[in-house]
Structures are given as structure tokens and as C-alpha cells.
N, C-alpha and C. Protein backbone atom coordinates (compact mmCIF):
# COMPACT_ATOMS: atom_id res chain seq x y z
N UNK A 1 79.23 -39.16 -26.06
CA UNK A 1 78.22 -38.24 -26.54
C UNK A 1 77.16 -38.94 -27.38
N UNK A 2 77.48 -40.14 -27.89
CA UNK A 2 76.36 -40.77 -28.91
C UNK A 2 75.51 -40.84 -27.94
N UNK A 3 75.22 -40.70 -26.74
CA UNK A 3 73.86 -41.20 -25.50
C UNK A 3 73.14 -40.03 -25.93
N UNK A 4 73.69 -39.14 -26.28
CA UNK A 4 72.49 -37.72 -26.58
C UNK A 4 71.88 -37.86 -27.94
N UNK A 5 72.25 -39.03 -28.94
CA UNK A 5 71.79 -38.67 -30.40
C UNK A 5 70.62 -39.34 -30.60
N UNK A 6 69.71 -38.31 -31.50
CA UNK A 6 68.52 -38.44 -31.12
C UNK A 6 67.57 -38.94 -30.17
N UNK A 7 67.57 -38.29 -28.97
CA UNK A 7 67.28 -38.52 -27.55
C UNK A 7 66.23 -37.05 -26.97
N UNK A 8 66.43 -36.27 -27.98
CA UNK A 8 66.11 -35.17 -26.96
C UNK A 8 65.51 -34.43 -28.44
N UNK A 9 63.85 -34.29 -28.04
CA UNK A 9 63.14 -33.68 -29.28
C UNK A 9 63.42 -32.25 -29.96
N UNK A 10 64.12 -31.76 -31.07
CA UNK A 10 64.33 -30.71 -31.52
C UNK A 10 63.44 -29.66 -30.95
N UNK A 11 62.22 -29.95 -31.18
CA UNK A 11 61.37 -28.83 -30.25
C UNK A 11 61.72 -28.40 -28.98
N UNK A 12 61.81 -29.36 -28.27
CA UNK A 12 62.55 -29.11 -27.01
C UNK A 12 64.09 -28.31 -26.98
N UNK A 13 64.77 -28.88 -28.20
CA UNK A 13 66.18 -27.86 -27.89
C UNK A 13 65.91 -26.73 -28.68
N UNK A 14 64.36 -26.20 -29.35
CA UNK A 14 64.71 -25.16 -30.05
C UNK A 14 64.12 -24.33 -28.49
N UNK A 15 63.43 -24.49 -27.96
CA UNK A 15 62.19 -24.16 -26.49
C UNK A 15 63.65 -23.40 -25.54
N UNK A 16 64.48 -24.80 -25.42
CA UNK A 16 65.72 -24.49 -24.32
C UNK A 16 66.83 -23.08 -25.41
N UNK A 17 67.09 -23.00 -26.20
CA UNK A 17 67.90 -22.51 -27.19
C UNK A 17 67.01 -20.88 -27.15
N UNK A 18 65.68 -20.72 -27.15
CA UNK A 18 64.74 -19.75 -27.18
C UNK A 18 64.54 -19.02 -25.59
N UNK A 19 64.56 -19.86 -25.04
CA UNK A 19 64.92 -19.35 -23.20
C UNK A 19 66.10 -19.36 -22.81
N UNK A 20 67.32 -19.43 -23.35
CA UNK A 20 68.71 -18.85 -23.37
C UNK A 20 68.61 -17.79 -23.88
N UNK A 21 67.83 -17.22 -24.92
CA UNK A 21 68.01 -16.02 -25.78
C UNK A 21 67.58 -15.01 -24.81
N UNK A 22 66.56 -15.61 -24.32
CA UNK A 22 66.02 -14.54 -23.15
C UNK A 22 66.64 -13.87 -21.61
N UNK A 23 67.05 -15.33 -21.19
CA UNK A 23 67.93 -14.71 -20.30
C UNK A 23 69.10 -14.18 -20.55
N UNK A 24 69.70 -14.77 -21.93
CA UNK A 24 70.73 -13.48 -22.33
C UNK A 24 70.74 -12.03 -22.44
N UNK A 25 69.17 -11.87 -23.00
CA UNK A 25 68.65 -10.53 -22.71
C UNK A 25 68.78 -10.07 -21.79
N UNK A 26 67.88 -10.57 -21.21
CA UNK A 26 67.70 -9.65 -19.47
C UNK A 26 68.59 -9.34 -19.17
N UNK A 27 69.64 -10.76 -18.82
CA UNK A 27 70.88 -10.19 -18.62
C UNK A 27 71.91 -8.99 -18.80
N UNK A 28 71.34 -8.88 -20.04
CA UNK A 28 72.16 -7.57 -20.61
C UNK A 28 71.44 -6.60 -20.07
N UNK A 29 70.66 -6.53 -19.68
CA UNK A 29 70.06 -5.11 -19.65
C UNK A 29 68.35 -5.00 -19.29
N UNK A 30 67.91 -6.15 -19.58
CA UNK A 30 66.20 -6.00 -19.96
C UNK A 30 65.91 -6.43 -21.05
N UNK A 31 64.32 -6.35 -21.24
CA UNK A 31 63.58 -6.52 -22.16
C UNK A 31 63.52 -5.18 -23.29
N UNK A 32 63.87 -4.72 -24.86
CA UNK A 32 64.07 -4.65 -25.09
C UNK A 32 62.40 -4.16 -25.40
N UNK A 33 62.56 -2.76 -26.29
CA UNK A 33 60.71 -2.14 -27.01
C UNK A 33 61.11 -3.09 -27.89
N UNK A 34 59.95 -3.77 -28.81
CA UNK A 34 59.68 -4.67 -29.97
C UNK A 34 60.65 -3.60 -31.06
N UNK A 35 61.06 -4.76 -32.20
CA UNK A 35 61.85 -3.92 -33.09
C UNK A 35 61.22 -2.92 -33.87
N UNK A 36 61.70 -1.44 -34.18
CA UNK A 36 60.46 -0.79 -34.92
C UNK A 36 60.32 -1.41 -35.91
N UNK A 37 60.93 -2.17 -36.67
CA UNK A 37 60.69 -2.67 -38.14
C UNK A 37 60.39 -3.85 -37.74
N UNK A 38 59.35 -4.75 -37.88
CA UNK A 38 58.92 -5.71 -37.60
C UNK A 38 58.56 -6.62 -38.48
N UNK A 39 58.34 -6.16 -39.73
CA UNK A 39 58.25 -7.01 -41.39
C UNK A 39 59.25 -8.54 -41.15
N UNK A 40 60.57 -8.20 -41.06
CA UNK A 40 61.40 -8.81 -40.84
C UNK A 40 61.17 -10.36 -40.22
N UNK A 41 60.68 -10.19 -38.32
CA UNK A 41 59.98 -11.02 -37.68
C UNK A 41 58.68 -11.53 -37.96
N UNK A 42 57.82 -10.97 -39.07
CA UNK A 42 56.75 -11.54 -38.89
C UNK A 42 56.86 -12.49 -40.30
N UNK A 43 57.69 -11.40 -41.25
CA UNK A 43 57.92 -12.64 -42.78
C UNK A 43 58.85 -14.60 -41.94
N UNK A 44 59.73 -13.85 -40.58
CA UNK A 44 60.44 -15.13 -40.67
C UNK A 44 59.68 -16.82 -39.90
N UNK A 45 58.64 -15.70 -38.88
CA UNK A 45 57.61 -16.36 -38.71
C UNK A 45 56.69 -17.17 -39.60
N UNK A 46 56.17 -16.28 -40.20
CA UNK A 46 55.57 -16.92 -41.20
C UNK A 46 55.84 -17.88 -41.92
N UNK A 47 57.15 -18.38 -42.36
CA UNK A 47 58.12 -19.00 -42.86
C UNK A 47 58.05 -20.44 -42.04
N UNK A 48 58.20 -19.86 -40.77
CA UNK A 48 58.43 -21.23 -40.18
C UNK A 48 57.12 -21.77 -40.12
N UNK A 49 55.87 -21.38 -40.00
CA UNK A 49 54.97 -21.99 -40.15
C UNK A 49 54.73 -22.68 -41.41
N UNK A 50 54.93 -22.24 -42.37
CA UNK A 50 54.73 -22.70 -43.32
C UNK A 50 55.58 -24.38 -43.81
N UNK A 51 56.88 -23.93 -43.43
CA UNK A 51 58.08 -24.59 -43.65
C UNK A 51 57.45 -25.93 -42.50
N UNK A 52 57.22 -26.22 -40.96
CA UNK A 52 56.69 -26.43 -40.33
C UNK A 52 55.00 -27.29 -41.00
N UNK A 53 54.69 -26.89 -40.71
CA UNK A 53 53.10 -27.39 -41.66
C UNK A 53 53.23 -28.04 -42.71
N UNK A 54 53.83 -27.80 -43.75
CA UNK A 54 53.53 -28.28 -44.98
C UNK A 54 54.60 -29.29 -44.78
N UNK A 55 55.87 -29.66 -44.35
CA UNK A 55 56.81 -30.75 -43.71
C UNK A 55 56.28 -31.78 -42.96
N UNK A 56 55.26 -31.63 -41.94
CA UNK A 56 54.27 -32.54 -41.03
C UNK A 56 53.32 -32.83 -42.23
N UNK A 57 52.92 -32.21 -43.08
CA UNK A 57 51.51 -32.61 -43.58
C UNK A 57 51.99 -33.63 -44.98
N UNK A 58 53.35 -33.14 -45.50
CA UNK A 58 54.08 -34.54 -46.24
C UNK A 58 54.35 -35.72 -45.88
N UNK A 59 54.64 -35.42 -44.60
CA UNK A 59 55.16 -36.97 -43.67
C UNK A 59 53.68 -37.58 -43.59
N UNK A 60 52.31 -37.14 -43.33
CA UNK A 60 51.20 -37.28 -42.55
C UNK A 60 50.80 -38.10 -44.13
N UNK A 61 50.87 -37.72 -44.90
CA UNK A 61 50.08 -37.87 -46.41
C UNK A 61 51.16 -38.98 -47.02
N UNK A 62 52.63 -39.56 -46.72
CA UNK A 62 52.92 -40.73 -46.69
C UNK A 62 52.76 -41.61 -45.69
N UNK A 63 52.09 -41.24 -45.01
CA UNK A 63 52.29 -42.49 -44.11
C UNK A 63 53.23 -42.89 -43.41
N UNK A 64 54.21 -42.02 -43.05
CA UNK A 64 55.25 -42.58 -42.33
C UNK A 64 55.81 -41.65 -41.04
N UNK A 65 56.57 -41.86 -40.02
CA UNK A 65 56.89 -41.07 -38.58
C UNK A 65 57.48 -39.95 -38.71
N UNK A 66 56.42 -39.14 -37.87
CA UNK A 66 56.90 -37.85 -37.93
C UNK A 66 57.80 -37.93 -35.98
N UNK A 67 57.80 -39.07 -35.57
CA UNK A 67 58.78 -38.81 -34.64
C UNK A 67 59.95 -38.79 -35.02
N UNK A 68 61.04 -37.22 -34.37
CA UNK A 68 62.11 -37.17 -34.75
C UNK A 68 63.03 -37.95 -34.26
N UNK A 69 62.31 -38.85 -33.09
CA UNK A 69 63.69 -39.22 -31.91
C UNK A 69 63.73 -41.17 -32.39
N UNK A 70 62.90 -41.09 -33.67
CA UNK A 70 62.75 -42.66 -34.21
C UNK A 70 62.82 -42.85 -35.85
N UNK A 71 64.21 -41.93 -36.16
CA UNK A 71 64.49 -42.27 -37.82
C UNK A 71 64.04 -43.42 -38.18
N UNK A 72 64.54 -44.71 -37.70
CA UNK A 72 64.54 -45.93 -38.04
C UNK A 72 63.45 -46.47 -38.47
N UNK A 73 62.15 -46.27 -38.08
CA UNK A 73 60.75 -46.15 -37.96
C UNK A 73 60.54 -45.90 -39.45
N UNK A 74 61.16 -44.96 -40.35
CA UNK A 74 60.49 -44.23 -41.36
C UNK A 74 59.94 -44.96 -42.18
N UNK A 75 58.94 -45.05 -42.61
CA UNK A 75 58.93 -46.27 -44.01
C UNK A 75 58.18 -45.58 -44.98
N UNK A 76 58.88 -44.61 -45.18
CA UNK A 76 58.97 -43.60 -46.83
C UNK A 76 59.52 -42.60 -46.73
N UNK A 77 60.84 -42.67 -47.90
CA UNK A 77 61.53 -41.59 -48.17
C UNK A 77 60.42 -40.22 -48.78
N UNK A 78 60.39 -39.28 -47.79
CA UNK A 78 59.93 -38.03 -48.46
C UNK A 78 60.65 -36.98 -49.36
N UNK A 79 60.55 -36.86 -50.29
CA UNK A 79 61.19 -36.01 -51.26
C UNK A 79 60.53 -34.85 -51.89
N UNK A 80 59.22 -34.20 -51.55
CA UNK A 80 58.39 -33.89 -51.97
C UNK A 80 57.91 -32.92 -51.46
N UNK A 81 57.56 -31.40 -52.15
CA UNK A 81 57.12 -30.32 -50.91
C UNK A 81 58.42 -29.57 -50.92
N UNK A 82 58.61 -28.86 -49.99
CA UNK A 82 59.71 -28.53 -49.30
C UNK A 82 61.22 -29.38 -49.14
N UNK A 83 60.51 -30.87 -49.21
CA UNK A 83 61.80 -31.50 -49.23
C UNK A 83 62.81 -31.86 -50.67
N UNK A 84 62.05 -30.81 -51.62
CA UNK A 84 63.25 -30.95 -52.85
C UNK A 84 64.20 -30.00 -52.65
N UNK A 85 64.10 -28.43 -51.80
CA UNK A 85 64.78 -27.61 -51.23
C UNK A 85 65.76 -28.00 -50.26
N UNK A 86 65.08 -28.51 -49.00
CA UNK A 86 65.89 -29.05 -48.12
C UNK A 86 65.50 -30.32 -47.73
N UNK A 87 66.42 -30.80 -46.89
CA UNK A 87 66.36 -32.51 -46.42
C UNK A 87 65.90 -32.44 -44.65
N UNK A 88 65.65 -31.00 -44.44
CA UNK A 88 65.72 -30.69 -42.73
C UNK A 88 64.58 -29.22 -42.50
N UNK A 89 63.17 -29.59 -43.91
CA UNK A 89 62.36 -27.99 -43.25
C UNK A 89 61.86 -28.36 -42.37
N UNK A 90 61.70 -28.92 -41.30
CA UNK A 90 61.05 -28.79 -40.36
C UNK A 90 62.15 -28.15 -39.26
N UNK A 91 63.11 -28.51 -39.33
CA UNK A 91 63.98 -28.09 -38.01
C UNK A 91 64.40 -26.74 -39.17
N UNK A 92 64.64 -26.38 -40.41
CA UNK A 92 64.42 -24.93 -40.53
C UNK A 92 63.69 -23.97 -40.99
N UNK A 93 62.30 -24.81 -40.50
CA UNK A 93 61.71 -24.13 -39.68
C UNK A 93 61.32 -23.21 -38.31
N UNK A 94 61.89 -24.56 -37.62
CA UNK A 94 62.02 -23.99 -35.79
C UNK A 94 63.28 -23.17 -36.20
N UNK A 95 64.02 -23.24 -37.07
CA UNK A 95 65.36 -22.36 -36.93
C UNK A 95 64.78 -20.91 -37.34
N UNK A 96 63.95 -20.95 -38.06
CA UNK A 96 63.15 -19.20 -38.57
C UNK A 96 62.27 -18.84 -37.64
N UNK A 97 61.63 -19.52 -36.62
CA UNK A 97 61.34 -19.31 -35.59
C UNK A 97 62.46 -18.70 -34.12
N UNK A 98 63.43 -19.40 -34.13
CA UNK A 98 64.61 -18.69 -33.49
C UNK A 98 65.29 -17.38 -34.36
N UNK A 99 65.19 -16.84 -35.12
CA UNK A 99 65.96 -16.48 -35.89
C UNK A 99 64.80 -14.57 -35.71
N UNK A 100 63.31 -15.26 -35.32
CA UNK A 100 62.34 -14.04 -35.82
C UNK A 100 62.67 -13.70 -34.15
N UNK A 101 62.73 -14.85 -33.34
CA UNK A 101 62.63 -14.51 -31.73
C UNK A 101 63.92 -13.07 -31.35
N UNK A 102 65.08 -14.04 -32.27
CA UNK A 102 66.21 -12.99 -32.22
C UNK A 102 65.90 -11.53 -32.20
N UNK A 103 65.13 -11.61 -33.59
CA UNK A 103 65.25 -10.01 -34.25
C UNK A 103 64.52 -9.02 -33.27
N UNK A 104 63.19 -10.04 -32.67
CA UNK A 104 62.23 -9.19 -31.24
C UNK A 104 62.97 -8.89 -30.11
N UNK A 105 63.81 -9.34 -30.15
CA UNK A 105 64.91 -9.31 -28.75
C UNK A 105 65.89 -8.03 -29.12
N UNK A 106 66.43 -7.69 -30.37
CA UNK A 106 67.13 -7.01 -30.98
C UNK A 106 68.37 -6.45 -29.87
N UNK A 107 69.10 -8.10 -29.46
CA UNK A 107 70.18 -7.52 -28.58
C UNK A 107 71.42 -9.03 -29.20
N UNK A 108 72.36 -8.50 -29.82
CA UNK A 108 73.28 -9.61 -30.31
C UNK A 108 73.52 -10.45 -30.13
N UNK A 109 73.67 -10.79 -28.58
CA UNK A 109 73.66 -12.31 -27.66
C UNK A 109 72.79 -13.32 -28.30
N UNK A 110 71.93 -12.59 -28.30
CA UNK A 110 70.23 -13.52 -28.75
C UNK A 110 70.76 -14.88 -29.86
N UNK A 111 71.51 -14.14 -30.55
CA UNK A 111 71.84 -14.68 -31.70
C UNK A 111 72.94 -15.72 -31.29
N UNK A 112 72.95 -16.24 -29.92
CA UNK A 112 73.71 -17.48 -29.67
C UNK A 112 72.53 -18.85 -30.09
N UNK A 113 71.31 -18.36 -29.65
CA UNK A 113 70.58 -19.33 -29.77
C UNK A 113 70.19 -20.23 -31.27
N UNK A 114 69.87 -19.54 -31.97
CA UNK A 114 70.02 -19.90 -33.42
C UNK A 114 71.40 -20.64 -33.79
N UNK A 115 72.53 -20.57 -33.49
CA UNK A 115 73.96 -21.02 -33.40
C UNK A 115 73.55 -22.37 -32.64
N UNK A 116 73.11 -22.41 -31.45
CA UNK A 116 73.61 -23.04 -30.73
C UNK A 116 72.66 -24.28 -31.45
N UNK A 117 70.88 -24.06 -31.85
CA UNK A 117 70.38 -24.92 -32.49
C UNK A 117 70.73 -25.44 -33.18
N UNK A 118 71.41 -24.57 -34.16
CA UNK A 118 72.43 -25.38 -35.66
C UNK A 118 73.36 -26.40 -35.40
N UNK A 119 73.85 -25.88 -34.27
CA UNK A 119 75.20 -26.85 -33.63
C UNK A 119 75.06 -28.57 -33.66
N UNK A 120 74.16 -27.97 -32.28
CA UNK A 120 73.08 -29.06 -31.33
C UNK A 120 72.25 -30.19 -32.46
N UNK A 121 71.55 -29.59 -33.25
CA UNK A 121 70.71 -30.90 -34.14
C UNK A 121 71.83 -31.47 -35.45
N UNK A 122 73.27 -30.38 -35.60
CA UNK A 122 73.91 -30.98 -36.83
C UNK A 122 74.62 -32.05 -36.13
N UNK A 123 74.73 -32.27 -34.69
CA UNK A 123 75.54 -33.23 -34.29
C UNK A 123 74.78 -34.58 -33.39
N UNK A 124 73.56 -34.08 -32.60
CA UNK A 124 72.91 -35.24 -32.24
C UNK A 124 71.62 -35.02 -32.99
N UNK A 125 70.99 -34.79 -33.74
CA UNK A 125 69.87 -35.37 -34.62
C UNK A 125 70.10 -35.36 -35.74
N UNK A 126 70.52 -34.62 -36.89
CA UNK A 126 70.58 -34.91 -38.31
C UNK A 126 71.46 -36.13 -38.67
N UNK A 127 72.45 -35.78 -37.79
CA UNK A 127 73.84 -37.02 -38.40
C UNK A 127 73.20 -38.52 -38.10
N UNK A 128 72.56 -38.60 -36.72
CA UNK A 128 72.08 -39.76 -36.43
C UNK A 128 70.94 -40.04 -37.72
N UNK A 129 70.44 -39.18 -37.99
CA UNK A 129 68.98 -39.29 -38.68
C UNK A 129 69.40 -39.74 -40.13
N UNK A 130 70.16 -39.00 -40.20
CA UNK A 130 71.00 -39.35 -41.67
C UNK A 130 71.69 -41.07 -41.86
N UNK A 131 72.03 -41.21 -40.60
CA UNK A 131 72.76 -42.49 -40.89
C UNK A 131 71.34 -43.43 -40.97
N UNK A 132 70.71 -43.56 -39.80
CA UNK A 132 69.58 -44.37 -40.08
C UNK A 132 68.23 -44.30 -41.32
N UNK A 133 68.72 -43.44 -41.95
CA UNK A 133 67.97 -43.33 -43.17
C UNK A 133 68.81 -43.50 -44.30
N UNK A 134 70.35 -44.25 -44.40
CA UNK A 134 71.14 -44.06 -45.22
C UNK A 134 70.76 -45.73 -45.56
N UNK A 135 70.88 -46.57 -44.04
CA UNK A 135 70.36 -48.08 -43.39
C UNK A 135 69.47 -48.15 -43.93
N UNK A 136 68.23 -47.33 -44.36
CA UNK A 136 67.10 -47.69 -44.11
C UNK A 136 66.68 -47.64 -45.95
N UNK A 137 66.97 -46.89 -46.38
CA UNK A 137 67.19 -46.54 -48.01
C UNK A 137 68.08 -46.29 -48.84
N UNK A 138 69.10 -46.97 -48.84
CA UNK A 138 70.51 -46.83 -49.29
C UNK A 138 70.45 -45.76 -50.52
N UNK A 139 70.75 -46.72 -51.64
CA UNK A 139 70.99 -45.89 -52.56
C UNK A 139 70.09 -44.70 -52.92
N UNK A 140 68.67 -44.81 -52.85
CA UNK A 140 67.90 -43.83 -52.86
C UNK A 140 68.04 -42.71 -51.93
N UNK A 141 68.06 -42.92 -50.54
CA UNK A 141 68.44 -42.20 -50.04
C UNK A 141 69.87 -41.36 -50.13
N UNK A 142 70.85 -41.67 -50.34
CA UNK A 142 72.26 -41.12 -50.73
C UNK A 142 72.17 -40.56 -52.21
N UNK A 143 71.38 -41.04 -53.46
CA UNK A 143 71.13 -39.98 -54.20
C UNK A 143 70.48 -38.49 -53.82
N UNK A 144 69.37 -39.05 -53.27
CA UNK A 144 68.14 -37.95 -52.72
C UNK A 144 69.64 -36.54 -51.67
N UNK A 145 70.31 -37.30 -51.48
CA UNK A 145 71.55 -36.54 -50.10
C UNK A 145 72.62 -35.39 -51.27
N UNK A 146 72.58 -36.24 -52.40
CA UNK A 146 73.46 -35.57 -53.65
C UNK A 146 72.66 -34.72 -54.37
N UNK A 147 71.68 -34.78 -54.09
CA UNK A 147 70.57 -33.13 -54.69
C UNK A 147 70.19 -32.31 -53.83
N UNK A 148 69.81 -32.81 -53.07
CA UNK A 148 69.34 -31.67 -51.74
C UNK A 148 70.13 -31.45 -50.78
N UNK A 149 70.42 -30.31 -50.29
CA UNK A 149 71.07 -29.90 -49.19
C UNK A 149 70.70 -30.03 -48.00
N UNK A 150 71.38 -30.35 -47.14
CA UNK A 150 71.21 -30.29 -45.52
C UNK A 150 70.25 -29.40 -44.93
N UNK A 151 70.32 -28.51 -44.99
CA UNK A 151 69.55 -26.66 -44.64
C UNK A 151 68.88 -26.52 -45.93
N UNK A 152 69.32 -25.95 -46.13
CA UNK A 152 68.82 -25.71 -47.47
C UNK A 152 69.60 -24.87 -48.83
């Protein structure tokens, strides 16, 4: 299984994880009227944009790779922004993006996809990402790991 770690762009498994949700739908039954309460989906949206944006625009403003599929690459620990909360807003981000897709779908299945993202990046992208940034900034990095949480 290490042939899959970091190989395959989170975007892409949140895309595949987001078109499972759907055909789980249908499956069940159809497409579903939008939820009447919609606050919900549009606050979690919003979220991910934000979470999303301001995560790219920290990496962009050190100077260092915002490719996910090339930890090794990094040459600056970001700590800053969003990343004193978490060590992973960009992927939860795309996760509040799966999470708002769910609530529009408002059929339980849906809610494999969000699961299955969590699964999928805690075992071939964070862990990999983590180790090569452990290589890459030891002690700083493994403090920075003892304050901030994974998710958040």
C-alpha cells in the first residue's frame, strides 16, 4: 500500500469521495429537493473556502510548495493563519466541502464520503506528509505536532 502514499492529489480523492456521495444517492432513490434549511450548507461552504484560501495564500506568502503529492519539497515550516488551529486546513477544508455536499444530498449514505476522505488522506497523505516533514524539520517540526492537532 505505501505505492498509494502521496500519489494521488487530495482534490482528486475529495472529487472521487463527492461522486460516490452521489451515486449513493441516486441509488437510493434519486436526487433529493435541496435541504429546507440551508444555513447549515452554505456556513460549511463558506468555511471551506476560507479554510482553503487563506491555507494556499500562507504557503504562497512563504515561499514554499503548495504541492501536496511533494512534502519533501517544503522549505518552510508554516505555522501561521489557520495553521496554529490545525496542521491539515486545507484538506479540512475540502472536508467542509464534503460535509456541506452531504447535508444537500440529505440522504445518510452520503455521509460515507466524508468518512471515506478522513480515512483515505489519514493513511496515504498526512502520515506520509508528516513523516517527510518530521525529515525535513525535526525538532521544530515535532514541537509544532505537540501543539497543534491533526484536524483540528
Amino acid at each position: 500500500m505505501k505505492m498509494l502514499e502521496c500519489k494521488v492529489p487530495p482534490p482528486l480523492v475529495g472529487l472521487t469521495c463527492a461522486a460516490l456521495m452521489a451515486v449513493l444517492t441516486w441509488w437510493r432513490g434519486g436526487w433529493p429537493p435541496p435541504a429546507a434549511e440551508s444555513w447549515p450548507l452554505w456556513l460549511l461552504a463558506g468555511l471551506a473556502v476560507l479554510l482553503d484560501g487563506s491555507a494556499v495564500l500562507a504557503f504562497v506568502r512563504q515561499h514554499t510548495t503548495v504541492n501536496p503529492l511533494t512534502p519533501q519539497n517544503s522549505s518552510t515550516l508554516v505555522v501561521s493563519g489557520f495553521y496554529r488551529v490545525s496542521r491539515n486546513p486545507m484538506y479540512l477544508g475540502m472536508l467542509c466541502l464534503l460535509l456541506a455536499w452531504a447535508w444537500w444530498l440529505q440522504q445518510w449514505p452520503a455521509l460515507a464520503g466524508p468518512l471515506l476522505f478522513v480515512l483515505w488522506l489519514n493513511r496515504f497523505q498526512i502520515a506520509p506528509e508528516e513523516r517527510a516533514l518530521a525529515a525535513r524539520f525535526g525538532e521544530d517540526y515535532a514541537a509544532y505536532c505537540r501543539r497543534v492537532r491533526r484536524w483540528c
